[in-house]
N, C-alpha and C. Protein backbone atom coordinates (compact mmCIF):
# COMPACT_ATOMS: atom_id res chain seq x y z
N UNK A 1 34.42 -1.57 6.16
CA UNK A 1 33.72 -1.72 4.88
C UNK A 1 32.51 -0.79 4.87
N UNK A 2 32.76 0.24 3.65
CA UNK A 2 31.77 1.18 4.12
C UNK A 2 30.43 0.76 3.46
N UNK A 3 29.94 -0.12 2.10
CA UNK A 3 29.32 -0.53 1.35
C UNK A 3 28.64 -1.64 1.53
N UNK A 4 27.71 -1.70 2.69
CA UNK A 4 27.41 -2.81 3.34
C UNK A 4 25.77 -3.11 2.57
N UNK A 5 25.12 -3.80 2.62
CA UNK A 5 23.60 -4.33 2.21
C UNK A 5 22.66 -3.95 3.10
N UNK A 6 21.68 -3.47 2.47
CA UNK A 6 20.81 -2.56 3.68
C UNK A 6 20.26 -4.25 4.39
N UNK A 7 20.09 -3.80 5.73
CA UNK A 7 19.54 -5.34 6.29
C UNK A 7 20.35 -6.71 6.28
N UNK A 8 21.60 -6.13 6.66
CA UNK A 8 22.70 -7.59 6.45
C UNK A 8 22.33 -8.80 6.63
N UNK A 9 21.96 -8.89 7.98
CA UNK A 9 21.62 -9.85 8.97
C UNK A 9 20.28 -10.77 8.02
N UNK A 10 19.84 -10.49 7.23
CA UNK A 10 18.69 -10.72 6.90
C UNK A 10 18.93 -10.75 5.20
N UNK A 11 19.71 -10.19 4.55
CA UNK A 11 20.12 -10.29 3.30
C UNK A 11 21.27 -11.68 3.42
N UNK A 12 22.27 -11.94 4.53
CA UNK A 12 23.02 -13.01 4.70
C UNK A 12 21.98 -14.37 4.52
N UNK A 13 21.26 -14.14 5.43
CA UNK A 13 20.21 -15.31 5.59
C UNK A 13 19.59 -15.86 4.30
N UNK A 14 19.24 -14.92 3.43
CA UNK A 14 18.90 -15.36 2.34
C UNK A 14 19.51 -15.73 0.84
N UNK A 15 20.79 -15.09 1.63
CA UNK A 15 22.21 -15.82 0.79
C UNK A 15 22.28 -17.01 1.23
N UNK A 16 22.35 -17.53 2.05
CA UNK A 16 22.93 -18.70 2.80
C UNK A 16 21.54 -19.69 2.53
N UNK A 17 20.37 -19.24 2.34
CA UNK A 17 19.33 -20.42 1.60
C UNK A 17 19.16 -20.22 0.17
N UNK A 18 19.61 -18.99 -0.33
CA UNK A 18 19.24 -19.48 -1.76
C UNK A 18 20.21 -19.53 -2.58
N UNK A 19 21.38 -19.22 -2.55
CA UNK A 19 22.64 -19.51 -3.25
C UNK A 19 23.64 -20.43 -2.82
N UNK A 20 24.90 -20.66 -3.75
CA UNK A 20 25.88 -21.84 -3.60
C UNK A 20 26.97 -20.77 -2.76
N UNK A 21 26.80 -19.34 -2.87
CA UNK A 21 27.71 -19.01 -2.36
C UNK A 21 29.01 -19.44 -0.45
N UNK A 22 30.37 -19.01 -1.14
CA UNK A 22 31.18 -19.40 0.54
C UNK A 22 30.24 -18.98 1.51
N UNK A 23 30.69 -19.04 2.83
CA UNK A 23 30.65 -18.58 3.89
C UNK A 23 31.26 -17.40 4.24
N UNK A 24 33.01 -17.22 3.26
CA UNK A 24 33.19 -15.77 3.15
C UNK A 24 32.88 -14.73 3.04
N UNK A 25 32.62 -15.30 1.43
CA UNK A 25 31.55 -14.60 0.69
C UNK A 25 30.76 -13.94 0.93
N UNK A 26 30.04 -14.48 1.71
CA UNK A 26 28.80 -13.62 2.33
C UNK A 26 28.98 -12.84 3.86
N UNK A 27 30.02 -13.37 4.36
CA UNK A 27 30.49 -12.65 5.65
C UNK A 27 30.82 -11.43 5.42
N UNK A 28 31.82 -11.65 3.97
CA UNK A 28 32.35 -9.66 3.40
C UNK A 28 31.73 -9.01 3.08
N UNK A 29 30.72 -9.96 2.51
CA UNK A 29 29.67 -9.18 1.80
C UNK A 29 28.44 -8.46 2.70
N UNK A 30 28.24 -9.12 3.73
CA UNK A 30 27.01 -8.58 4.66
C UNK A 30 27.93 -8.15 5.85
N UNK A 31 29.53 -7.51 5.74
CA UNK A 31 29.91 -7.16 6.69
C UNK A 31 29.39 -8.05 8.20
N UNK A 32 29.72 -9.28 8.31
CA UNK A 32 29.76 -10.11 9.25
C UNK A 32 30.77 -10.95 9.20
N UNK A 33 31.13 -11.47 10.90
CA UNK A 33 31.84 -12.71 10.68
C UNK A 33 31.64 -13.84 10.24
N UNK A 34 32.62 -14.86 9.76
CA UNK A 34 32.51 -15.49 9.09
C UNK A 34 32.16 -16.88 9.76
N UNK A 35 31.59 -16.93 10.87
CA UNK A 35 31.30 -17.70 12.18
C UNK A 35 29.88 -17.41 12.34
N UNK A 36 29.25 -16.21 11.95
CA UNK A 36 28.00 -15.71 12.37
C UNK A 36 27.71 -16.66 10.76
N UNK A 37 27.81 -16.21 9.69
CA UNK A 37 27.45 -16.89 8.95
C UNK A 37 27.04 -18.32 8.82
N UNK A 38 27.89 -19.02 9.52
CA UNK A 38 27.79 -20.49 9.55
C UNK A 38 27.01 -21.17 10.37
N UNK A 39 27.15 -19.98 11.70
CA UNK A 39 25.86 -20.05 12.51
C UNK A 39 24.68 -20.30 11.83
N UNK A 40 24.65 -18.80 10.77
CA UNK A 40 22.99 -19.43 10.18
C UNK A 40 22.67 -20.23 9.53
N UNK A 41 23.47 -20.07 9.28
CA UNK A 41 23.48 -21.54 7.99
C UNK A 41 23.09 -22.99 8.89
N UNK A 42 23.47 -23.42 10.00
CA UNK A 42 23.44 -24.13 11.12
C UNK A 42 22.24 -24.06 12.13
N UNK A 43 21.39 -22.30 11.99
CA UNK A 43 20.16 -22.27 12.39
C UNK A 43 20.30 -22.09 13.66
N UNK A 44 21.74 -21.47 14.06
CA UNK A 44 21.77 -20.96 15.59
C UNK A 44 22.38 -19.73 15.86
N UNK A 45 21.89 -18.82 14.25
CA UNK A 45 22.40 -17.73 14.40
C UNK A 45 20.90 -16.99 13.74
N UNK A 46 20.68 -15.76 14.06
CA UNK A 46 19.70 -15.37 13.26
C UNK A 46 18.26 -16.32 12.80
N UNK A 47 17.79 -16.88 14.17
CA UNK A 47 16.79 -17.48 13.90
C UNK A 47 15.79 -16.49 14.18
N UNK A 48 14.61 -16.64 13.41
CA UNK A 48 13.44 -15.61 13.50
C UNK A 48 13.51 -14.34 12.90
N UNK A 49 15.06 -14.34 11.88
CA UNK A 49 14.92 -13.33 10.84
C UNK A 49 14.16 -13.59 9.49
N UNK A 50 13.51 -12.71 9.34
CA UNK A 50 12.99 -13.01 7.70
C UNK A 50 14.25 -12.32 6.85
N UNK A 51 14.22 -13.79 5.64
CA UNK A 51 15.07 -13.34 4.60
C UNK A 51 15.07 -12.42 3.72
N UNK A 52 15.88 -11.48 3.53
CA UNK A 52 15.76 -10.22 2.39
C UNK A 52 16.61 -10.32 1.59
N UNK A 53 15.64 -10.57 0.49
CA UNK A 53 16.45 -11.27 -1.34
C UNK A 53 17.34 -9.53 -1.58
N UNK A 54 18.24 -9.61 -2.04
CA UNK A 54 18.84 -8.22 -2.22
C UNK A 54 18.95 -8.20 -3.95
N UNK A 55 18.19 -9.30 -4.74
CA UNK A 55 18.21 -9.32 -6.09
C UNK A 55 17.03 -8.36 -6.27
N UNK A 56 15.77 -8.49 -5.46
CA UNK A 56 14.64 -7.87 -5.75
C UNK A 56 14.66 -6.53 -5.47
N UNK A 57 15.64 -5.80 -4.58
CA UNK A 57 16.29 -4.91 -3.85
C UNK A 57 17.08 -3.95 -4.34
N UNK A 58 17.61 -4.79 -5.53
CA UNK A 58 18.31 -4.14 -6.64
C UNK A 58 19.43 -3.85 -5.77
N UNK A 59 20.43 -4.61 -5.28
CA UNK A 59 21.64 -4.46 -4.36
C UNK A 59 22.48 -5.66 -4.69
N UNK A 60 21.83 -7.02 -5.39
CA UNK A 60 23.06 -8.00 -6.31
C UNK A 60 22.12 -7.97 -7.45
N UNK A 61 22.98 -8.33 -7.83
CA UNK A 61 22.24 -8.91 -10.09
C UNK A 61 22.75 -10.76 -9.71
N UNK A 62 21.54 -11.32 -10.30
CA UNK A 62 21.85 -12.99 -10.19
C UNK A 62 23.02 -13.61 -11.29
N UNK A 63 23.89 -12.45 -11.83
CA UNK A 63 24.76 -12.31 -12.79
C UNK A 63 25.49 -12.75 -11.40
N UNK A 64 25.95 -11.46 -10.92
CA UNK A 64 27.24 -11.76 -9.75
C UNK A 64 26.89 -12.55 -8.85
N UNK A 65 26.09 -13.12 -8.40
CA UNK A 65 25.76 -14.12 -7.54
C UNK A 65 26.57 -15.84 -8.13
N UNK A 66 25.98 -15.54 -9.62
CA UNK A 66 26.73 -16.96 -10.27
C UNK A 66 27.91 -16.78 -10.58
N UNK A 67 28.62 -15.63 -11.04
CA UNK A 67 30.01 -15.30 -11.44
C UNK A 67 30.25 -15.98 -9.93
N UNK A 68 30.57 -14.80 -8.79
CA UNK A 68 31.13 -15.45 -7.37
C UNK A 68 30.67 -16.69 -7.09
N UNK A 69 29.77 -17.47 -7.11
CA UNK A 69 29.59 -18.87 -6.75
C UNK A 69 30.19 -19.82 -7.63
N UNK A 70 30.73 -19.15 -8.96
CA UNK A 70 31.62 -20.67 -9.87
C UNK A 70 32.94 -19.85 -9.56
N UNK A 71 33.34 -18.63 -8.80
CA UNK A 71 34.49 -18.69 -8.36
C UNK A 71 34.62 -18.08 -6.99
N UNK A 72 34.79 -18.72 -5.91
CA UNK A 72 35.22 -18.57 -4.54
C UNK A 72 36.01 -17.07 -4.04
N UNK A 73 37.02 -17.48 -5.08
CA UNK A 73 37.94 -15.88 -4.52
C UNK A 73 36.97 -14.53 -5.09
N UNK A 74 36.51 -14.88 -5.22
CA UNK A 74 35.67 -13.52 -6.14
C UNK A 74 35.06 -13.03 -5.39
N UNK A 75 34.63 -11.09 -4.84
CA UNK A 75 34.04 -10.46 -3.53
C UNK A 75 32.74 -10.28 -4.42
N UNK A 76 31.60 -10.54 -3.69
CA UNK A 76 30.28 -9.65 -4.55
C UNK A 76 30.45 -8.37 -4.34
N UNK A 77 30.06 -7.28 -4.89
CA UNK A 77 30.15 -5.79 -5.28
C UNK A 77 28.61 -5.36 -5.23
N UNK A 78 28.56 -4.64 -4.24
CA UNK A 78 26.62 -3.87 -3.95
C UNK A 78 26.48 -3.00 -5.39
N UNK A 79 25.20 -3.47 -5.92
CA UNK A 79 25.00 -2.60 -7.10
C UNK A 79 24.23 -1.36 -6.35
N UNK A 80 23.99 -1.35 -5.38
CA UNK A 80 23.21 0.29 -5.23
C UNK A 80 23.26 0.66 -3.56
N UNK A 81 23.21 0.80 -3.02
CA UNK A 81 23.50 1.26 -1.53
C UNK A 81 21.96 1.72 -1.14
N UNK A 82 20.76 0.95 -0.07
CA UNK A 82 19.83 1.73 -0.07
C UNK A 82 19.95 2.35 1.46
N UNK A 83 19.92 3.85 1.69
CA UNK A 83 20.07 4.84 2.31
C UNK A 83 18.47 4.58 3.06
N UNK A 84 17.48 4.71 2.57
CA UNK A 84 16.36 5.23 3.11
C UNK A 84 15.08 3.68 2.13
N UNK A 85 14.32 3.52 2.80
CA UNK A 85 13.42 2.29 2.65
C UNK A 85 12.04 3.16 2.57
N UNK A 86 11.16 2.96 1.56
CA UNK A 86 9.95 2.91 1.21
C UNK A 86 9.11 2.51 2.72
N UNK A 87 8.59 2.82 3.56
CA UNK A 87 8.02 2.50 4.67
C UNK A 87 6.67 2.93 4.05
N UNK A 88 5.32 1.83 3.73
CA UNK A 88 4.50 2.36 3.35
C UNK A 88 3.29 2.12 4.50
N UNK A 89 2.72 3.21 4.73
CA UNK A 89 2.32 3.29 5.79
C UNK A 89 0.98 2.44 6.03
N UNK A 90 0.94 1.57 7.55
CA UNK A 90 -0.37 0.78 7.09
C UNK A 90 -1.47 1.54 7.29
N UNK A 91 -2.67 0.84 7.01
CA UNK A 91 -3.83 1.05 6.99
C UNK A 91 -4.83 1.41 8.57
N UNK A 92 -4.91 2.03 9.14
CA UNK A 92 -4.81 1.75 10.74
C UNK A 92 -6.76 1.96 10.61
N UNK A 93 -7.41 0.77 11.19
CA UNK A 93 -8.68 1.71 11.34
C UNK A 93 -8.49 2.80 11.94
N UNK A 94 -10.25 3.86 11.84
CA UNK A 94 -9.69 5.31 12.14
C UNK A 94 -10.66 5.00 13.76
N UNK A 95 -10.14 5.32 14.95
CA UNK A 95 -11.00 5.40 16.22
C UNK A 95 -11.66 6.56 15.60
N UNK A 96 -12.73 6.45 16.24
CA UNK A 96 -13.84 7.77 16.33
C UNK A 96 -14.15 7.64 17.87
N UNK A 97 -13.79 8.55 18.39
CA UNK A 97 -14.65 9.04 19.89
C UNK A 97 -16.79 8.40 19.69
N UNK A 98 -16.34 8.80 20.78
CA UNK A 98 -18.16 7.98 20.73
C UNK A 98 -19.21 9.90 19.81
N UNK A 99 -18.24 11.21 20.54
CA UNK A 99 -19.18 11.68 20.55
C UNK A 99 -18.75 12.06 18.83
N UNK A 100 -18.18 12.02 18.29
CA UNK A 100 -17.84 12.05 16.59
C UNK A 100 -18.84 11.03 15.95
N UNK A 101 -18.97 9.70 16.80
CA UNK A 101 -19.74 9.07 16.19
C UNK A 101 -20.92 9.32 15.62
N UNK A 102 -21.72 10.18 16.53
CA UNK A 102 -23.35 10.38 16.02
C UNK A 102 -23.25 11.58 14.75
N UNK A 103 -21.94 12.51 14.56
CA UNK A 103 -21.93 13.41 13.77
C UNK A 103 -21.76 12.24 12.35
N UNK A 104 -21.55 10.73 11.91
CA UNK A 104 -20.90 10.50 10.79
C UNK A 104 -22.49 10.56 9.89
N UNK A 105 -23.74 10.28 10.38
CA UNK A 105 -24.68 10.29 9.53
C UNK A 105 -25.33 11.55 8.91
N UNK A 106 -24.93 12.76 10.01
CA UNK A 106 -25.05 13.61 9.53
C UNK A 106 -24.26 14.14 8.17
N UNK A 107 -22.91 13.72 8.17
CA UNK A 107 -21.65 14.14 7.18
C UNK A 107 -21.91 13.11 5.96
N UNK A 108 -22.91 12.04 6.02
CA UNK A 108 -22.90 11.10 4.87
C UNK A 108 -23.92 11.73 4.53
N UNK A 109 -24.93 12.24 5.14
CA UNK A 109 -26.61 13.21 4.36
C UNK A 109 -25.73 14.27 3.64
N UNK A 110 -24.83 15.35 4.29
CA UNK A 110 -24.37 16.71 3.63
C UNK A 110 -23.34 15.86 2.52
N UNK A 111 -22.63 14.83 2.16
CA UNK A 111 -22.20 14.07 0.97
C UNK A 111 -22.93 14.01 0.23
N UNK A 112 -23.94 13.33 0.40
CA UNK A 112 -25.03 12.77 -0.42
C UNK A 112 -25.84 13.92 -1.38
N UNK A 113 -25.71 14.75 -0.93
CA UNK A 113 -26.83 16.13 -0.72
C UNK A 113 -25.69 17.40 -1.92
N UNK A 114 -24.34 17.28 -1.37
CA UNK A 114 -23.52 18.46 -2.27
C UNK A 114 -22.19 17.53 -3.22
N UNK A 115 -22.33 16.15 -2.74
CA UNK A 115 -21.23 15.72 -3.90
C UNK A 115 -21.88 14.68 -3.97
N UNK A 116 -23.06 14.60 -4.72
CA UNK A 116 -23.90 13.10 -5.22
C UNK A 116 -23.01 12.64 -6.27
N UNK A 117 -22.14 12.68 -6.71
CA UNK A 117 -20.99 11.71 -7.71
C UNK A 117 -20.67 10.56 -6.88
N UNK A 118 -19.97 10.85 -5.35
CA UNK A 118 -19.33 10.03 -4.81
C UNK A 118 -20.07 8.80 -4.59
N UNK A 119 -19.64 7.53 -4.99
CA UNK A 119 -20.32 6.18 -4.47
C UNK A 119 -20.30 5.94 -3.36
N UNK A 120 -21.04 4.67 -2.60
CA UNK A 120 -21.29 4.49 -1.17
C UNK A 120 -20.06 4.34 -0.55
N UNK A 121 -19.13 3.93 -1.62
CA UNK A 121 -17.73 3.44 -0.91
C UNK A 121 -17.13 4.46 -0.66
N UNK A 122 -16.71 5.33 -1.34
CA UNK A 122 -16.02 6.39 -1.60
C UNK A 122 -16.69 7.72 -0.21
N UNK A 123 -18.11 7.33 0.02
CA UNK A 123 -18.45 8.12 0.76
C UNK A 123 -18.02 7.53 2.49
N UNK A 124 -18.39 6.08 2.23
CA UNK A 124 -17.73 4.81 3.95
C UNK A 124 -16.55 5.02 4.04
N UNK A 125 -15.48 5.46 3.25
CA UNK A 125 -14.40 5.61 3.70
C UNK A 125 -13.83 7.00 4.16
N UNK A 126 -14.73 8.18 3.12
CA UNK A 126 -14.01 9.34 4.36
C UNK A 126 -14.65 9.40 5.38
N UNK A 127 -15.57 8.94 5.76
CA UNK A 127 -16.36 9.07 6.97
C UNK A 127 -16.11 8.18 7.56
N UNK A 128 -15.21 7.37 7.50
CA UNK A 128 -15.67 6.19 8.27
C UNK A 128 -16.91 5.16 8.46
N UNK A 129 -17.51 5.15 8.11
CA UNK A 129 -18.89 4.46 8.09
C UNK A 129 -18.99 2.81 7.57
N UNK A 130 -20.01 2.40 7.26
CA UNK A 130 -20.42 1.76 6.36
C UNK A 130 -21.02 1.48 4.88
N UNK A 131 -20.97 0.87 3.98
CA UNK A 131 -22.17 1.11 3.08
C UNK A 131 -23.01 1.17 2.98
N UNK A 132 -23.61 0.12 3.97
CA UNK A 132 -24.71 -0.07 4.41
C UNK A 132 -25.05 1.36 4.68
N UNK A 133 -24.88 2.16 5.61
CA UNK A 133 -25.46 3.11 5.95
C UNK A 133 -25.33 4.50 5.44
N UNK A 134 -24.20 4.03 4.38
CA UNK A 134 -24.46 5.37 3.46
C UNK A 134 -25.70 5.28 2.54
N UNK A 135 -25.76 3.57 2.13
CA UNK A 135 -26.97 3.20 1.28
C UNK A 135 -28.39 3.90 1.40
N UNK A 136 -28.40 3.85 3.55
CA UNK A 136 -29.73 3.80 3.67
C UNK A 136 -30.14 5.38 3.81
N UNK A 137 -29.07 6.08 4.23
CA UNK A 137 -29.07 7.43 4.38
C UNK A 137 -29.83 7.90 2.36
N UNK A 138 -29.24 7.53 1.88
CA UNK A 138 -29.47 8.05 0.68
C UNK A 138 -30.73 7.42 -0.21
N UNK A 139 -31.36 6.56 0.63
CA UNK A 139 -32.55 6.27 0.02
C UNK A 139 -33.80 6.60 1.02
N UNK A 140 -32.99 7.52 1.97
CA UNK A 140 -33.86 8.09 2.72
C UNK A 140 -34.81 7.14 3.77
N UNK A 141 -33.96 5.84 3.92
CA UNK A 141 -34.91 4.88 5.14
C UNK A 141 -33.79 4.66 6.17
N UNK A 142 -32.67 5.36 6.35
CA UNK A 142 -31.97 5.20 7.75
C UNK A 142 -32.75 5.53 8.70
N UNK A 143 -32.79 4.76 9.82
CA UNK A 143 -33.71 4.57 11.20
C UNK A 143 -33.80 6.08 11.69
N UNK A 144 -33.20 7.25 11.45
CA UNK A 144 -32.95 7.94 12.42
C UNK A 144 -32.89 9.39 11.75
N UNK A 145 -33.25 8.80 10.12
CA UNK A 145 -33.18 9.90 8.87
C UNK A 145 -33.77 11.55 9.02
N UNK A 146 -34.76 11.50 9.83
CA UNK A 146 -36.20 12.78 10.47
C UNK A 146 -35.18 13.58 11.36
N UNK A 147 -34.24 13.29 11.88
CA UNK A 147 -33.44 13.80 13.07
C UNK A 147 -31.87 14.53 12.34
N UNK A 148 -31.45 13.63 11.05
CA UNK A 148 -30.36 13.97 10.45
C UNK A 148 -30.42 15.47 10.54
N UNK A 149 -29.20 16.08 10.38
CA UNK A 149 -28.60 17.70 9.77
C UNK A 149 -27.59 17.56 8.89
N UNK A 150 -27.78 17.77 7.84
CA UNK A 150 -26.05 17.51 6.97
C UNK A 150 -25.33 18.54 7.59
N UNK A 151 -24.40 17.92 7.54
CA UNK A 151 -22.65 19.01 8.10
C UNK A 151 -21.86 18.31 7.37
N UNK A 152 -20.86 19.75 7.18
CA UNK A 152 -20.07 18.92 6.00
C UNK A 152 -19.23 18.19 7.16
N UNK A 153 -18.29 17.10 6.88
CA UNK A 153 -17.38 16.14 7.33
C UNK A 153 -16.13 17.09 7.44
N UNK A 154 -15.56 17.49 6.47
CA UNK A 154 -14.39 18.24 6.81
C UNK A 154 -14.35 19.08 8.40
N UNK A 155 -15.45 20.20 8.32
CA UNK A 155 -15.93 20.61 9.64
C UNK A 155 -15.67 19.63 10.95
N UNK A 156 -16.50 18.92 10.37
CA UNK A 156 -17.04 18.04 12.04
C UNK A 156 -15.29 17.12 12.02
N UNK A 157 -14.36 17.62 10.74
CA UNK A 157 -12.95 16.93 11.63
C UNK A 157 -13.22 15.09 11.19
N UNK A 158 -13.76 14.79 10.32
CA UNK A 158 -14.82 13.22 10.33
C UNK A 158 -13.13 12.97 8.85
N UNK A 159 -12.69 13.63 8.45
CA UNK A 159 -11.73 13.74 7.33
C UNK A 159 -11.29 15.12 6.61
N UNK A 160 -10.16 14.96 5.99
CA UNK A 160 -9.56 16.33 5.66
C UNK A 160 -10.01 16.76 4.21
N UNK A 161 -9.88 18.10 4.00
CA UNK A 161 -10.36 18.79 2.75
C UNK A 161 -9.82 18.18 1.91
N UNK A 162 -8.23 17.54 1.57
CA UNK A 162 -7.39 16.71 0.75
C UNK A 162 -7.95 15.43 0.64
N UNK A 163 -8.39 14.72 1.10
CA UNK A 163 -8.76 13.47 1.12
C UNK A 163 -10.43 13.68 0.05
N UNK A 164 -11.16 14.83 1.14
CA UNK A 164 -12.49 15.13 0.46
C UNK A 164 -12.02 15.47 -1.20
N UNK A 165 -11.43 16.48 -1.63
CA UNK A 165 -10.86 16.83 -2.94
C UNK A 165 -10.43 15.95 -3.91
N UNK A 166 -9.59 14.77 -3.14
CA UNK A 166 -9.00 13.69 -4.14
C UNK A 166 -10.02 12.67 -4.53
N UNK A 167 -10.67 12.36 -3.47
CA UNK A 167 -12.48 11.75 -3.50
C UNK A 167 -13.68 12.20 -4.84
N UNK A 168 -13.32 13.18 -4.69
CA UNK A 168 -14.13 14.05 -5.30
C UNK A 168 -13.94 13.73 -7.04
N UNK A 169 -12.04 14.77 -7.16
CA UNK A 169 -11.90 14.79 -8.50
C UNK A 169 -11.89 13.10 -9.07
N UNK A 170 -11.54 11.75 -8.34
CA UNK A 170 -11.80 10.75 -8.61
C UNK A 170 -13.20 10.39 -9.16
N UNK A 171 -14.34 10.73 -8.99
CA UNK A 171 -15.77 10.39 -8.86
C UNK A 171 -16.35 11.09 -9.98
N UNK A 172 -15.44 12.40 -10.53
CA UNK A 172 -16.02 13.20 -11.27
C UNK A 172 -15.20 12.72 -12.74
N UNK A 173 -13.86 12.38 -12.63
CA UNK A 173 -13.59 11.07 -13.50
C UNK A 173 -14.24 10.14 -14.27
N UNK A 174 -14.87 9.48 -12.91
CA UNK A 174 -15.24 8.12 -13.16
C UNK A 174 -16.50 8.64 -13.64
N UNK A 175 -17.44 9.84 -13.78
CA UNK A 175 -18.47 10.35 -14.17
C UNK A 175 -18.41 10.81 -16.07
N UNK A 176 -17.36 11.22 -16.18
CA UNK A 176 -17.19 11.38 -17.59
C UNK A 176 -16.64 10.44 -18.31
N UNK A 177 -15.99 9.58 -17.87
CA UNK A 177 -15.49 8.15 -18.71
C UNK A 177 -17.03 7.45 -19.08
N UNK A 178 -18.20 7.55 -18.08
CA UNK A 178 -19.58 6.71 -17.97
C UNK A 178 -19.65 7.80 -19.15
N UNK A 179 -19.91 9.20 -19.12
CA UNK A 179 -20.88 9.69 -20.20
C UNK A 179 -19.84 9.65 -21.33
N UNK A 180 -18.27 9.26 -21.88
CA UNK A 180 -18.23 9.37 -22.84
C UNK A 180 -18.64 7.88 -23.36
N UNK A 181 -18.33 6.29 -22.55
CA UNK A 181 -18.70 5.48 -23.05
C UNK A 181 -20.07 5.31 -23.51
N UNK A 182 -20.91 5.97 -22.62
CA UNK A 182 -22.59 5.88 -23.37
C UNK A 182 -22.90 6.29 -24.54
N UNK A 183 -22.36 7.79 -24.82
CA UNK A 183 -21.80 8.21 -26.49
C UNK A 183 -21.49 7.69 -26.90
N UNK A 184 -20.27 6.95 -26.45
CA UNK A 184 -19.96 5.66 -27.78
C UNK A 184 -20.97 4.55 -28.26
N UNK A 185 -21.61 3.94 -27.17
CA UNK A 185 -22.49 3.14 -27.15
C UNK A 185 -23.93 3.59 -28.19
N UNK A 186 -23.92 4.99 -27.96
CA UNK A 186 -25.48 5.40 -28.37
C UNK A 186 -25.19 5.83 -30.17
N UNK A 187 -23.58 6.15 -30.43
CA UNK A 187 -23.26 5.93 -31.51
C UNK A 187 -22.74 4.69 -32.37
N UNK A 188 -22.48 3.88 -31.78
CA UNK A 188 -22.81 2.67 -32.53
C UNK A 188 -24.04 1.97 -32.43
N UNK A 189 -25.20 2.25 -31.36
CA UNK A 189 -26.29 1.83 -32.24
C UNK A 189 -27.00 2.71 -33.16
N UNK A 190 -26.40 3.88 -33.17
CA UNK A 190 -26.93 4.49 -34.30
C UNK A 190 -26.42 3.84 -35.54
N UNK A 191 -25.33 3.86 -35.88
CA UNK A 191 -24.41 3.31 -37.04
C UNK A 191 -24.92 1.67 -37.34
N UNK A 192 -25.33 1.22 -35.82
CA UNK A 192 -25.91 -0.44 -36.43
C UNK A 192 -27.73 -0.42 -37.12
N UNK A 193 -27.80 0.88 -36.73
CA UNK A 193 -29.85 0.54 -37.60
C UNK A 193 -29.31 1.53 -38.80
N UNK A 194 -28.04 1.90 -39.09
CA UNK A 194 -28.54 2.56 -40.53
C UNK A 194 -28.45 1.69 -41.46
């Protein structure tokens, strides 16, 4: 059977708890025996799999799920075959070496200094940092402010020119949406005192 459900083992499982479907049924259908099935169903097959709905998956329609469950002889049919899975990549904090570390206050002063758009957040995350200490850098009372050198971040390797760029055109966005809403604002109180 060449048309199998991406994640059988785990698409069965969640046949076997959330539908009326056979034991066949779902054996042909997830290319398994029809013994492994019953296993799970029994909870001594495939324990410690998480279930994968194949409705959300777009691989059954809850159409054919009920057609085959009010009739037995009936095979479910894969509406889509998935080849390749969305793997979205996690979030990993970023290590910084100790000696990268002392360069991040410098790279939040040279932020602060040539792309003052960017907010504290926007600046803690390509650098790694905090807000806190982008805060204090930029109000000029970080403990250690007399000693700073701005360098840009890209340089010191602290984040990439792409990341800096997408940062950027984001901030400069969010900069003209502020000045067209204030126009709007400063024209309707004009329009409300005439």
């Amino acid at each position: 059977m060449t048309d199998v459900p991406f994640m059988p083992k785990a698409t069965a499982v969640w046949l076997v708890e959330n539908t009326t479907l056979t034991f066949k049924q779902i054996a042909e259908f997830c290319n398994l025996h029809e013994l492994e099935v019953k296993g799970i169903a029994d909870g001594d097959v495939a324990r410690g799999i998480k279930a994968y709905n194949p409705i959300l998956a777009g691989q059954l329609s809850r159409e054919e799920i009920e057609n085959c469950s009010s009739d037995p002889s009936k095979k479910l049919k894969l509406t889509k075959k998935l080849d390749q899975v969305e793997v979205k990549e996690r979030k990993k904090p970023k290590y910084t070496p100790l000696s990268k570390r002392q360069d991040r206050p410098d790279a939040i002063l040279w932020l602060c200094k040539n792309a003052p758009e960017l907010t504290d957040g926007q600046i803690s995350k390509l650098v790694g940092s905090t807000k806190g200490t982008v805060s204090l850098i930029r109000k000029r009372s970080y403990w250690n402010f007399s000693n700073l050198k701005a360098r840009d971040p890209v340089i010191l390797a602290l984040c990439t020119q792409e990341a800096f760029q997408k940062s950027l055109d984001k901030a400069k966005r969010r900069v003209e949406r502020e000045k067209k809403a204030k126009l709007r604002e400063e024209k309707k109180a004009q329009a409300a005192s005439l």
